[in-house]
C-alpha atoms as a PDB file:
ATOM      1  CA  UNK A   1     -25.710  40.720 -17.890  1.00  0.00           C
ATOM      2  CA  UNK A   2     -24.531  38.334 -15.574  1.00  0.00           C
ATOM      3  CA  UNK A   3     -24.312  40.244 -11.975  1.00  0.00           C
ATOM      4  CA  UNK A   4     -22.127  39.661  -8.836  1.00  0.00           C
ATOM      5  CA  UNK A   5     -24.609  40.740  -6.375  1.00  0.00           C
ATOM      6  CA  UNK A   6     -24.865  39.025  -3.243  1.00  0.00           C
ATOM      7  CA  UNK A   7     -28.020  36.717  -3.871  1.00  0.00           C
ATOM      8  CA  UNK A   8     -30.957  36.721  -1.828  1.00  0.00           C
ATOM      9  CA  UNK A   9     -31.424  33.700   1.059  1.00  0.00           C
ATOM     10  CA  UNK A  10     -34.881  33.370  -0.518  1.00  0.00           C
ATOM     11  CA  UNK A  11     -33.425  32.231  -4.106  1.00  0.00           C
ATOM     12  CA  UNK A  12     -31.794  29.448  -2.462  1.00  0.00           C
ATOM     13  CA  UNK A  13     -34.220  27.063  -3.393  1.00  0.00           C
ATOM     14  CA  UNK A  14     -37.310  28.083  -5.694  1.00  0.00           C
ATOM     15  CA  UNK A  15     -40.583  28.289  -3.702  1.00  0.00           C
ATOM     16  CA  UNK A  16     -42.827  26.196  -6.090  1.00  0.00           C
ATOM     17  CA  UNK A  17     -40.188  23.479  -6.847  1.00  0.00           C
ATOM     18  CA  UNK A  18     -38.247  23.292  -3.522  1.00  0.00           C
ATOM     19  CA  UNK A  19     -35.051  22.469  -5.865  1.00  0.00           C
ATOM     20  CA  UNK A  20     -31.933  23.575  -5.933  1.00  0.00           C
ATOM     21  CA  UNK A  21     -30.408  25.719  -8.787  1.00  0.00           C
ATOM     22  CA  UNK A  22     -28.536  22.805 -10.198  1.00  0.00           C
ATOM     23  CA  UNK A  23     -31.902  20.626  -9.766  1.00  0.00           C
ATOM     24  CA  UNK A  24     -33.464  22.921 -11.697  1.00  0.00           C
ATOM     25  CA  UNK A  25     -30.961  23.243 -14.152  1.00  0.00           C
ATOM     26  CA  UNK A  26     -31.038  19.418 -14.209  1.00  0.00           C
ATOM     27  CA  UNK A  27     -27.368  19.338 -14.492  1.00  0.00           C
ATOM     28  CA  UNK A  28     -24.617  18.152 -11.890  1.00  0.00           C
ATOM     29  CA  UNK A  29     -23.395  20.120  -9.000  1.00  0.00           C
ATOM     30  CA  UNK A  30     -20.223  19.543 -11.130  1.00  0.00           C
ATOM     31  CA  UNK A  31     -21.204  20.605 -13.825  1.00  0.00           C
ATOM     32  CA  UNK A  32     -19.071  22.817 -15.957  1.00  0.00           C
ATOM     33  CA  UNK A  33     -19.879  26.249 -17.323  1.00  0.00           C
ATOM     34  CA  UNK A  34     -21.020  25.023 -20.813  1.00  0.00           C
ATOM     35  CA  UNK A  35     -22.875  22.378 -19.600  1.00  0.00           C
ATOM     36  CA  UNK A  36     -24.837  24.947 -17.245  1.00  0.00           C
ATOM     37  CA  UNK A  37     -25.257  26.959 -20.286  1.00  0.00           C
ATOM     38  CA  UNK A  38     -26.479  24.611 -22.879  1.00  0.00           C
ATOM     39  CA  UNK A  39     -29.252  23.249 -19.984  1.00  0.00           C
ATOM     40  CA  UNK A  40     -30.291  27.009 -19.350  1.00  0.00           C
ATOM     41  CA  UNK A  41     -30.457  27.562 -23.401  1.00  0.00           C
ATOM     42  CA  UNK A  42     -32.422  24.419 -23.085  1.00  0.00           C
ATOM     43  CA  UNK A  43     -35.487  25.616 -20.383  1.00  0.00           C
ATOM     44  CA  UNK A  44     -35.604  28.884 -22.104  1.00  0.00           C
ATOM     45  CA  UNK A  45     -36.558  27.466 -25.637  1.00  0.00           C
ATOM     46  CA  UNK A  46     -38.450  24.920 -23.732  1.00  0.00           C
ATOM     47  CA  UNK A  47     -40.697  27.478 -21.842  1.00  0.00           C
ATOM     48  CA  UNK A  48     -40.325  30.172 -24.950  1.00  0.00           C
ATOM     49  CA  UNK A  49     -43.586  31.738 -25.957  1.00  0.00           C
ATOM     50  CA  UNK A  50     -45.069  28.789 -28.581  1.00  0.00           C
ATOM     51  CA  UNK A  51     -42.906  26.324 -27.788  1.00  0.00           C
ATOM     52  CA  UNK A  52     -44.639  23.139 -28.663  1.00  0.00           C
ATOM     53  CA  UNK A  53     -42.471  21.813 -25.979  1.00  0.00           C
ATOM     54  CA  UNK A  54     -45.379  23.568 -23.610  1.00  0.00           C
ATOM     55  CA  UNK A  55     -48.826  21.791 -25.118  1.00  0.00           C
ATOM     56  CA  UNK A  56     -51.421  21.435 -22.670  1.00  0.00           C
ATOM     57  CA  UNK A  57     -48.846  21.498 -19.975  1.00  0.00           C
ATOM     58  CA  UNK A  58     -48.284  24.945 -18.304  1.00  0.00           C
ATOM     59  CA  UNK A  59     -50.264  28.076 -18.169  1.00  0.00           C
ATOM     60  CA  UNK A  60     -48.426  31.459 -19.461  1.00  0.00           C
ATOM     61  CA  UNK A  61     -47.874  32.389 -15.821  1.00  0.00           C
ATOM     62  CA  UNK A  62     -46.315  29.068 -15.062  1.00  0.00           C
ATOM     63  CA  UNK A  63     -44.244  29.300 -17.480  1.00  0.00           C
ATOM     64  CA  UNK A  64     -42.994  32.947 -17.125  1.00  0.00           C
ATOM     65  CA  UNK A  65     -42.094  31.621 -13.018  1.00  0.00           C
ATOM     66  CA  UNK A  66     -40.136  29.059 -14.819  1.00  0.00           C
ATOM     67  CA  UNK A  67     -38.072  31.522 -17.053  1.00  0.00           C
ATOM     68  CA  UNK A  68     -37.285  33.668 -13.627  1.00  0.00           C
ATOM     69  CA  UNK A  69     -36.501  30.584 -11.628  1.00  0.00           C
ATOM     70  CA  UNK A  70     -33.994  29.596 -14.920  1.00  0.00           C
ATOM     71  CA  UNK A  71     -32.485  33.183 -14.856  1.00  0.00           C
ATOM     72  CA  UNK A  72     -31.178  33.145 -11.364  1.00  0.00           C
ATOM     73  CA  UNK A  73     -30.061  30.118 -11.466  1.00  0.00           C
ATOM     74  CA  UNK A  74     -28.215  30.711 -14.544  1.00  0.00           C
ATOM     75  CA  UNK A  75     -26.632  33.777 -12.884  1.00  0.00           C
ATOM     76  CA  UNK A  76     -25.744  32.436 -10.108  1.00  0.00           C
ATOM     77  CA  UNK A  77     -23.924  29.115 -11.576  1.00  0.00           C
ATOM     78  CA  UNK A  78     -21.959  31.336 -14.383  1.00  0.00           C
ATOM     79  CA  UNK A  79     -20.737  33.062 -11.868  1.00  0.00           C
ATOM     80  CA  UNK A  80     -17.600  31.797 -10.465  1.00  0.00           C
ATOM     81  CA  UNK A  81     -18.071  33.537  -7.132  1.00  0.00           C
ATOM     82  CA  UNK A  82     -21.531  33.460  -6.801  1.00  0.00           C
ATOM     83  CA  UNK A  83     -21.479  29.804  -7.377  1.00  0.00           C
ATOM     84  CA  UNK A  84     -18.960  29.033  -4.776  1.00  0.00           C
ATOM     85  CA  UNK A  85     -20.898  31.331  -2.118  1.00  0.00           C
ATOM     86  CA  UNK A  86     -23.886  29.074  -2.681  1.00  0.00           C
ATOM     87  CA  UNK A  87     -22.495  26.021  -3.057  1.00  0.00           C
ATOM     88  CA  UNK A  88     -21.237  26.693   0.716  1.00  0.00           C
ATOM     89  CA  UNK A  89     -24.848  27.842   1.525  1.00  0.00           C
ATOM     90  CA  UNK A  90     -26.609  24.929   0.202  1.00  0.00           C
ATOM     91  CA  UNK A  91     -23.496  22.113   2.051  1.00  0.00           C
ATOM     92  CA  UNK A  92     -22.112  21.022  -1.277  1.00  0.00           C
ATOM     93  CA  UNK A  93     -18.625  20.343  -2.024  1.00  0.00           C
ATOM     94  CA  UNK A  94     -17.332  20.893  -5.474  1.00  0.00           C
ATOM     95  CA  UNK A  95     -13.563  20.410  -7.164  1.00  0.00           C
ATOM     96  CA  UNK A  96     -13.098  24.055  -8.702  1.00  0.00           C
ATOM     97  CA  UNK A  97     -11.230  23.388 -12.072  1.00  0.00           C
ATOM     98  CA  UNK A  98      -9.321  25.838 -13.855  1.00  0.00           C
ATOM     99  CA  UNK A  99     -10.805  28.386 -16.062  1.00  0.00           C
ATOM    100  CA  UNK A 100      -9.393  26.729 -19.170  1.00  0.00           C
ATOM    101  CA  UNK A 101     -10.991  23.343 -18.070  1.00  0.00           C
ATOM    102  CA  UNK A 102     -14.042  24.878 -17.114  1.00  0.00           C
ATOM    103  CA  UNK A 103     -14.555  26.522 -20.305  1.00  0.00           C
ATOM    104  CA  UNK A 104     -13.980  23.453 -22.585  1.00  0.00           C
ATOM    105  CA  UNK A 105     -15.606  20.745 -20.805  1.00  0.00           C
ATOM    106  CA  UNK A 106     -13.192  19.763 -17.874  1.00  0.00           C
ATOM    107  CA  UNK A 107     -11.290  18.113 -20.771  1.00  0.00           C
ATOM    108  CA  UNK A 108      -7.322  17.870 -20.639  1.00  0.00           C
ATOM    109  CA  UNK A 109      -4.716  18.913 -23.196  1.00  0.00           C
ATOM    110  CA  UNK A 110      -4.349  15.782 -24.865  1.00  0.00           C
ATOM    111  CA  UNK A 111      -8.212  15.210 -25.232  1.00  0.00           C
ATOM    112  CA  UNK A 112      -8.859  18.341 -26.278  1.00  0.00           C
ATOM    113  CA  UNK A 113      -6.295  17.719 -29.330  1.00  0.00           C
ATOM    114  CA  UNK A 114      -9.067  14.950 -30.164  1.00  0.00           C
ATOM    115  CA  UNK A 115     -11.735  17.222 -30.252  1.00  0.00           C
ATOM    116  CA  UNK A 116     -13.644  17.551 -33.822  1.00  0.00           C
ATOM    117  CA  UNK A 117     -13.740  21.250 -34.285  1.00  0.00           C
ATOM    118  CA  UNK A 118     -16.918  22.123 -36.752  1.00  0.00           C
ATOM    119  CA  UNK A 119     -16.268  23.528 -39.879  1.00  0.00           C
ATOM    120  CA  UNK A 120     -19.326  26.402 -39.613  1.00  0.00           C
ATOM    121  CA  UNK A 121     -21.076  28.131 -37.254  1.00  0.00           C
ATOM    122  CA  UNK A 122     -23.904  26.694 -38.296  1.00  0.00           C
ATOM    123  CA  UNK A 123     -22.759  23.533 -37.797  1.00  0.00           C
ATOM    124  CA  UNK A 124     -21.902  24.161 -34.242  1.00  0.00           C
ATOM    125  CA  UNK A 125     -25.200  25.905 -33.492  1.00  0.00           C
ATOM    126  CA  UNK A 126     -27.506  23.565 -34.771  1.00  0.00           C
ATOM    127  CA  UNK A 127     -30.494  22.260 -31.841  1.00  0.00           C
ATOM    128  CA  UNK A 128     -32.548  19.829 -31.303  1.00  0.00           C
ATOM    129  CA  UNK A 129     -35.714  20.216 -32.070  1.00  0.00           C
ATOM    130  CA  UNK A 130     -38.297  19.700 -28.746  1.00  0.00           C
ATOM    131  CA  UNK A 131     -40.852  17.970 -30.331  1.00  0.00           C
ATOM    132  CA  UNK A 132     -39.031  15.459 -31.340  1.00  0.00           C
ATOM    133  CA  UNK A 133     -39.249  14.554 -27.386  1.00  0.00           C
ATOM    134  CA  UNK A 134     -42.979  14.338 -27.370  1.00  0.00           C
ATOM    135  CA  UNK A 135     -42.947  12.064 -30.145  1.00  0.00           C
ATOM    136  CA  UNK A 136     -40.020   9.176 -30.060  1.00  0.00           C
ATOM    137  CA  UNK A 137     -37.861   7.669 -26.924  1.00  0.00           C
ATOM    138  CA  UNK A 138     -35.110   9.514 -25.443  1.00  0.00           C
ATOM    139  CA  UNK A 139     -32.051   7.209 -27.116  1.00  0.00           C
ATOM    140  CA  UNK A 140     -33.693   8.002 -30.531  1.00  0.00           C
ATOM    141  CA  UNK A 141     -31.759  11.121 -32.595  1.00  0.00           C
ATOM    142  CA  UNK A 142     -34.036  13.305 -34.451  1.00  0.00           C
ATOM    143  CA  UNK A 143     -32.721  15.639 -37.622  1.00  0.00           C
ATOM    144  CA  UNK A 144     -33.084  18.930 -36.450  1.00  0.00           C
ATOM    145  CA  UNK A 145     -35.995  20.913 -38.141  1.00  0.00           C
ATOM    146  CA  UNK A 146     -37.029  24.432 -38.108  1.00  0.00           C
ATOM    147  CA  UNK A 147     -38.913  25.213 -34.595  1.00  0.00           C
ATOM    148  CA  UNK A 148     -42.590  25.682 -35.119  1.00  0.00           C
ATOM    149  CA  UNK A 149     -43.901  29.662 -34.057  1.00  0.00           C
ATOM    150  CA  UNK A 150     -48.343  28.087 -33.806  1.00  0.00           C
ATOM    151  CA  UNK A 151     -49.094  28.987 -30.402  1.00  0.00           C
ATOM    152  CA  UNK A 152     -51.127  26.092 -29.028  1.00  0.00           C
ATOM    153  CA  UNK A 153     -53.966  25.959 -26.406  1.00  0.00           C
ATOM    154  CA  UNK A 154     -54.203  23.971 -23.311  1.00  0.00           C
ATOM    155  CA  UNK A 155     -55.517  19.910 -23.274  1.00  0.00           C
ATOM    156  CA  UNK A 156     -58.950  20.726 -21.809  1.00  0.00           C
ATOM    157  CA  UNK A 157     -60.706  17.506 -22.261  1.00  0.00           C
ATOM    158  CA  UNK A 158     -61.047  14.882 -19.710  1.00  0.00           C
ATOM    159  CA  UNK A 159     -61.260  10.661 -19.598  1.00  0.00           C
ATOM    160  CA  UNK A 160     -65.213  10.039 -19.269  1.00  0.00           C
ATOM    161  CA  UNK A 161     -65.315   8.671 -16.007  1.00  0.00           C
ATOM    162  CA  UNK A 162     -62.316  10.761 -14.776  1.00  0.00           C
ATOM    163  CA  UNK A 163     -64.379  12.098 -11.599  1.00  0.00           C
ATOM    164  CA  UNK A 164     -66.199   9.092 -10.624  1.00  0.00           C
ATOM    165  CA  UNK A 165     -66.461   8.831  -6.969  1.00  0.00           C
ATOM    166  CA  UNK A 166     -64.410   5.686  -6.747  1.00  0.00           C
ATOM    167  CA  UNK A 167     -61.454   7.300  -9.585  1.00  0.00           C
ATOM    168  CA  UNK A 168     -61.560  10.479  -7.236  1.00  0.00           C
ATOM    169  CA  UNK A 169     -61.191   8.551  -3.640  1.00  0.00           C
ATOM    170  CA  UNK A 170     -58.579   6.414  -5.306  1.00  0.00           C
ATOM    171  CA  UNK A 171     -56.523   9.952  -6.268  1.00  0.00           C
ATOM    172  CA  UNK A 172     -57.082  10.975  -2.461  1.00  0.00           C
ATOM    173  CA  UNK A 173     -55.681   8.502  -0.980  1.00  0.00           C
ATOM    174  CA  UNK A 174     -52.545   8.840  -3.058  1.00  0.00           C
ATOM    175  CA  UNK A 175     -52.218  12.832  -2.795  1.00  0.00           C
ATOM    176  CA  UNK A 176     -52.641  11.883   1.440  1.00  0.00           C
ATOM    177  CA  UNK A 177     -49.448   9.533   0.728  1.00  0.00           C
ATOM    178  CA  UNK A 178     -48.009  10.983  -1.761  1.00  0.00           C
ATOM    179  CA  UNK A 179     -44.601   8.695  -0.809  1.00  0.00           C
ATOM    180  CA  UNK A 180     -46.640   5.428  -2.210  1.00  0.00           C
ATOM    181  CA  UNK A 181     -47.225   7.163  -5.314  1.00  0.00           C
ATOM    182  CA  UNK A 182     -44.699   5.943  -8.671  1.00  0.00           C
ATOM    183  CA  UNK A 183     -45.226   4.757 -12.244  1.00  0.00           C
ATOM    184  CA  UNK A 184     -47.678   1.459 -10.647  1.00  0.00           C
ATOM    185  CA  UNK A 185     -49.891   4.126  -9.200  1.00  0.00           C
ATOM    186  CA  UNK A 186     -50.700   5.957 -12.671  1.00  0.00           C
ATOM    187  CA  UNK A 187     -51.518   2.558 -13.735  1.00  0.00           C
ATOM    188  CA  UNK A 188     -53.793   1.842 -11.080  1.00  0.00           C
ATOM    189  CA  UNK A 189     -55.916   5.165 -11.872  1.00  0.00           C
ATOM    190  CA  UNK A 190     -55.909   4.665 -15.612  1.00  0.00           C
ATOM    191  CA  UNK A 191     -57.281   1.598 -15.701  1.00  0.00           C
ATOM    192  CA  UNK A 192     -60.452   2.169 -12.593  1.00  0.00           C
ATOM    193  CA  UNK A 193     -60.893   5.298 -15.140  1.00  0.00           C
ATOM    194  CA  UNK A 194     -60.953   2.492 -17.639  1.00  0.00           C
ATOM    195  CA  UNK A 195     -58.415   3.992 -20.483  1.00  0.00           C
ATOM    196  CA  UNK A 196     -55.778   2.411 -22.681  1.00  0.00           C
ATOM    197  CA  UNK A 197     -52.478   3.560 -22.805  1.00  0.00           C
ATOM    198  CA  UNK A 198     -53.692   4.623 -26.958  1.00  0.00           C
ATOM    199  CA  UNK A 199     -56.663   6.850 -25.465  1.00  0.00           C
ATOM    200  CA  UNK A 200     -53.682   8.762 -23.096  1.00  0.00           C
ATOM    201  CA  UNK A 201     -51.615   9.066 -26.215  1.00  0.00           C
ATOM    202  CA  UNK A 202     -53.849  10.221 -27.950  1.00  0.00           C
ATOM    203  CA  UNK A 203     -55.693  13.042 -25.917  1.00  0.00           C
ATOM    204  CA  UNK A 204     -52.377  13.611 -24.680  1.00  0.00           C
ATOM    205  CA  UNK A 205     -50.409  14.047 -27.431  1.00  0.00           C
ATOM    206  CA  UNK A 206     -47.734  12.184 -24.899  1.00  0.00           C
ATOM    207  CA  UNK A 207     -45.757   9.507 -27.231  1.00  0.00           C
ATOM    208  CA  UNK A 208     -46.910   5.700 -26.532  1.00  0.00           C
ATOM    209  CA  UNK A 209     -43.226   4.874 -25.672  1.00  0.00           C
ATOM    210  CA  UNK A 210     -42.822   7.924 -22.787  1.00  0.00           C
ATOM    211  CA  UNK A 211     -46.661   6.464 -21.375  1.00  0.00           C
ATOM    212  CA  UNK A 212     -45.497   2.876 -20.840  1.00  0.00           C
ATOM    213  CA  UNK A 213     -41.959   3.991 -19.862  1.00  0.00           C
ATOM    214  CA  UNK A 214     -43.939   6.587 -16.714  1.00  0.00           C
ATOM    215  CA  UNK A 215     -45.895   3.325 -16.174  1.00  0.00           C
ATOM    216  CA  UNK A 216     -42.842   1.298 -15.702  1.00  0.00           C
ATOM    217  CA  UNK A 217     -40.523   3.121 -13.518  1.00  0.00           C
ATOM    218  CA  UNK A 218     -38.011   2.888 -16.903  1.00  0.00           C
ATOM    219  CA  UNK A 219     -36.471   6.203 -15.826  1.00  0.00           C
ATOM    220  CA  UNK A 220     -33.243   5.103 -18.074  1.00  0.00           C
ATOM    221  CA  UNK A 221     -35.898   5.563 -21.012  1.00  0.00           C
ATOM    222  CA  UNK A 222     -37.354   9.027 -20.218  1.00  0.00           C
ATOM    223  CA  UNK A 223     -35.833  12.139 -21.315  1.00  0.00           C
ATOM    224  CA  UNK A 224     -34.861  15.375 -18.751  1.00  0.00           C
ATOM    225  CA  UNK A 225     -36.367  16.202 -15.791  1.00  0.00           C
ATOM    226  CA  UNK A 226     -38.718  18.745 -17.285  1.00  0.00           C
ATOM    227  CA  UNK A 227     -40.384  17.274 -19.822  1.00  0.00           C
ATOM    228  CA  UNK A 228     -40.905  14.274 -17.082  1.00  0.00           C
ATOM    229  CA  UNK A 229     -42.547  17.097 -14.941  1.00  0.00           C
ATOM    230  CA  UNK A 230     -44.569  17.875 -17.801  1.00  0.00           C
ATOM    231  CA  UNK A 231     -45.422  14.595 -18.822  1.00  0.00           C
ATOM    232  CA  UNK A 232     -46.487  13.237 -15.308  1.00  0.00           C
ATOM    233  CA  UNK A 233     -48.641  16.424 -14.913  1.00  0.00           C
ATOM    234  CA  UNK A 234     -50.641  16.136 -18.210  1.00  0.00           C
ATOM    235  CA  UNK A 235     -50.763  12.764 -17.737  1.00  0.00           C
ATOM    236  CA  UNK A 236     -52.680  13.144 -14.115  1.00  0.00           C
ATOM    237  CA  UNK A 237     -54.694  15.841 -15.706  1.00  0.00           C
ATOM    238  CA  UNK A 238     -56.507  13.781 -18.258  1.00  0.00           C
ATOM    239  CA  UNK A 239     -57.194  10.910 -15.334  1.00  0.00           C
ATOM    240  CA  UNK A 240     -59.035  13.623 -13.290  1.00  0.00           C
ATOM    241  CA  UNK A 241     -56.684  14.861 -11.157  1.00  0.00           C
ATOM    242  CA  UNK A 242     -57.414  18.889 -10.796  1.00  0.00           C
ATOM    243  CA  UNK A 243     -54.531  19.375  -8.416  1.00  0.00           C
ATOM    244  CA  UNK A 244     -51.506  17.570  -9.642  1.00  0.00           C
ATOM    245  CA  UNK A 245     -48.710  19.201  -8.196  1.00  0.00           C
ATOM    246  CA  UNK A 246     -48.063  16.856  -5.164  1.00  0.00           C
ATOM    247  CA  UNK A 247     -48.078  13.806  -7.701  1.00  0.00           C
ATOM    248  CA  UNK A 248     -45.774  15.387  -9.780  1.00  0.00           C
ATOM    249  CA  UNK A 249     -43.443  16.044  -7.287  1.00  0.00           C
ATOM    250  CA  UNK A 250     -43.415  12.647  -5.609  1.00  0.00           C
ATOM    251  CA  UNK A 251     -42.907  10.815  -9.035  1.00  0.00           C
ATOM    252  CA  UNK A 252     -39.835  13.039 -10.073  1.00  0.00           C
ATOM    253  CA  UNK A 253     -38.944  12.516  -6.459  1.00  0.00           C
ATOM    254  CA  UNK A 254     -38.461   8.936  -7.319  1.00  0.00           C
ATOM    255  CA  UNK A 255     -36.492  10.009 -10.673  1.00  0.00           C
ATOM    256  CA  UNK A 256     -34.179  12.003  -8.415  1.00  0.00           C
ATOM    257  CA  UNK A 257     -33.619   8.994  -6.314  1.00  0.00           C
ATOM    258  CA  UNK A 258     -33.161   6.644  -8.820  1.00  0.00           C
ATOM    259  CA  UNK A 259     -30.633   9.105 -10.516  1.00  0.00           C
ATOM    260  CA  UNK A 260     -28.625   9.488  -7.495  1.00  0.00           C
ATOM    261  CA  UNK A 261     -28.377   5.827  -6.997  1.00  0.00           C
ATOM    262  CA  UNK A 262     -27.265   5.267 -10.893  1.00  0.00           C
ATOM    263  CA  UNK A 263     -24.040   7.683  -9.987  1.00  0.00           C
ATOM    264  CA  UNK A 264     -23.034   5.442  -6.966  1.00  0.00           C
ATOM    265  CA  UNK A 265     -23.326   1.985  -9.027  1.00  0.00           C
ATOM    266  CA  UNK A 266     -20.613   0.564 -10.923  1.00  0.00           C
ATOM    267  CA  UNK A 267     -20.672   0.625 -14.661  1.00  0.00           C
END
């Protein structure tokens, strides 16, 4: 149940990700109540027990940090109050819609009347399946198909010459500057560890089009912010790189940029 206790200075931003709850959340800060819902539904089939959403990328007690890091967030955000407390904590300024906005979208009257109102339940409750993410680009829409319950195990095989001494001083210097790391950089490693993009894709299980697309900088063509996390990180791991965090960070540190920048252009 959704609480409206004070919350604690320490949740303001998660230890491990240093992101706010909307960061998290990958939504907005103006982001309305469904929309905070449907990306909390979202992490929490994404980080459910046998999720293939989770292969090779996150151990069980990564994951389970994730689901408590999702939960406050989510309880926080649903929470009128609670939101506007930590909005003023964190320095962000929202427009507080009405309640009958807020609960359909933010849209008015006359848009609403355009809505297309399903005919079922089941119709309405229908999800996307995550592994369609692994496996085609973001723009594509997948059929939704029943979610797989096969618990899988963690990637555990590395490129051959993943801890060469020249692969390995290469990665140093990048986790030292971890500012000058982006898409170029994986490039760089994968190809002194002397892999094609297939090999990746293959050990992987990362789809071709998401590899080239990290390689690129194309964040238009990658999907949310978690399965980027995810991506980057397995990625790194098959190229030799043991402690990946700092990578990760700095390449969805670029996403986050570019993102920010894409709101302030015209369309």
């Amino acid at each position: 149940m959704i609480g409206h206790e004070r919350p604690n200075a320490d949740s303001q931003r998660t230890s491990s990700t240093r992101q706010t709850f909307y960061e998290l959340l990958d939504v907005p800060v103006s982001a309305t109540r469904i929309q905070i819902r449907e990306a909390y539904i979202r992490i929490k089939h994404t980080y459910a027990g046998g999720s293939p959403a989770l292969y090779g990328l996150v151990s069980d007690e990564e994951a389970q940090a994730m689901m408590e890091s999702a939960e406050e967030a989510y309880r926080v955000l649903d929470d009128e109050l609670l939101r506007k407390e930590y909005d003023g904590r964190i320095g962000v300024e929202r427009e507080v819609k009405s309640p009958f906005n807020q609960e359909f979208g933010g849209l008015t009257a006359a848009e609403l009347s355009q809505v297309k109102v399903p005919r079922t339940l089941n119709e309405s409750q229908q999800e996307p399946d995550e592994t369609s993410l692994w496996n085609s680009p973001a723009q594509e829409t997948q059929r939704p198909r029943p979610r797989p319950t096969t618990t899988f195990t963690k990637i555990k095989k590395f490129a051959a010459h993943a801890f060469d001494k020249d692969v390995q001083d290469l990665i140093q210097s990048f986790q030292v500057e971890p500012l000058l790391f982006d898409g170029r950089s994986l490039v760089q490693i994968r190809e002194l560890v002397g892999v094609s993009q297939a090999e990746v894709q293959e050990r992987t299980k990362v789809s071709l089009e998401y590899i080239k697309s990290l390689e690129n900088n194309d964040f238009h063509k990658l999907p949310s912010l978690v399965y980027i996390r995810g991506f980057t990180k397995i990625y790194l791991q098959y190229l030799g790189v043991k402690d990946s965090e700092t990578l990760v960070e700095a390449y969805t540190e670029k996403y986050n940029l570019w993102r920010e920048q894409s709101k302030t252009q015209p369309s």
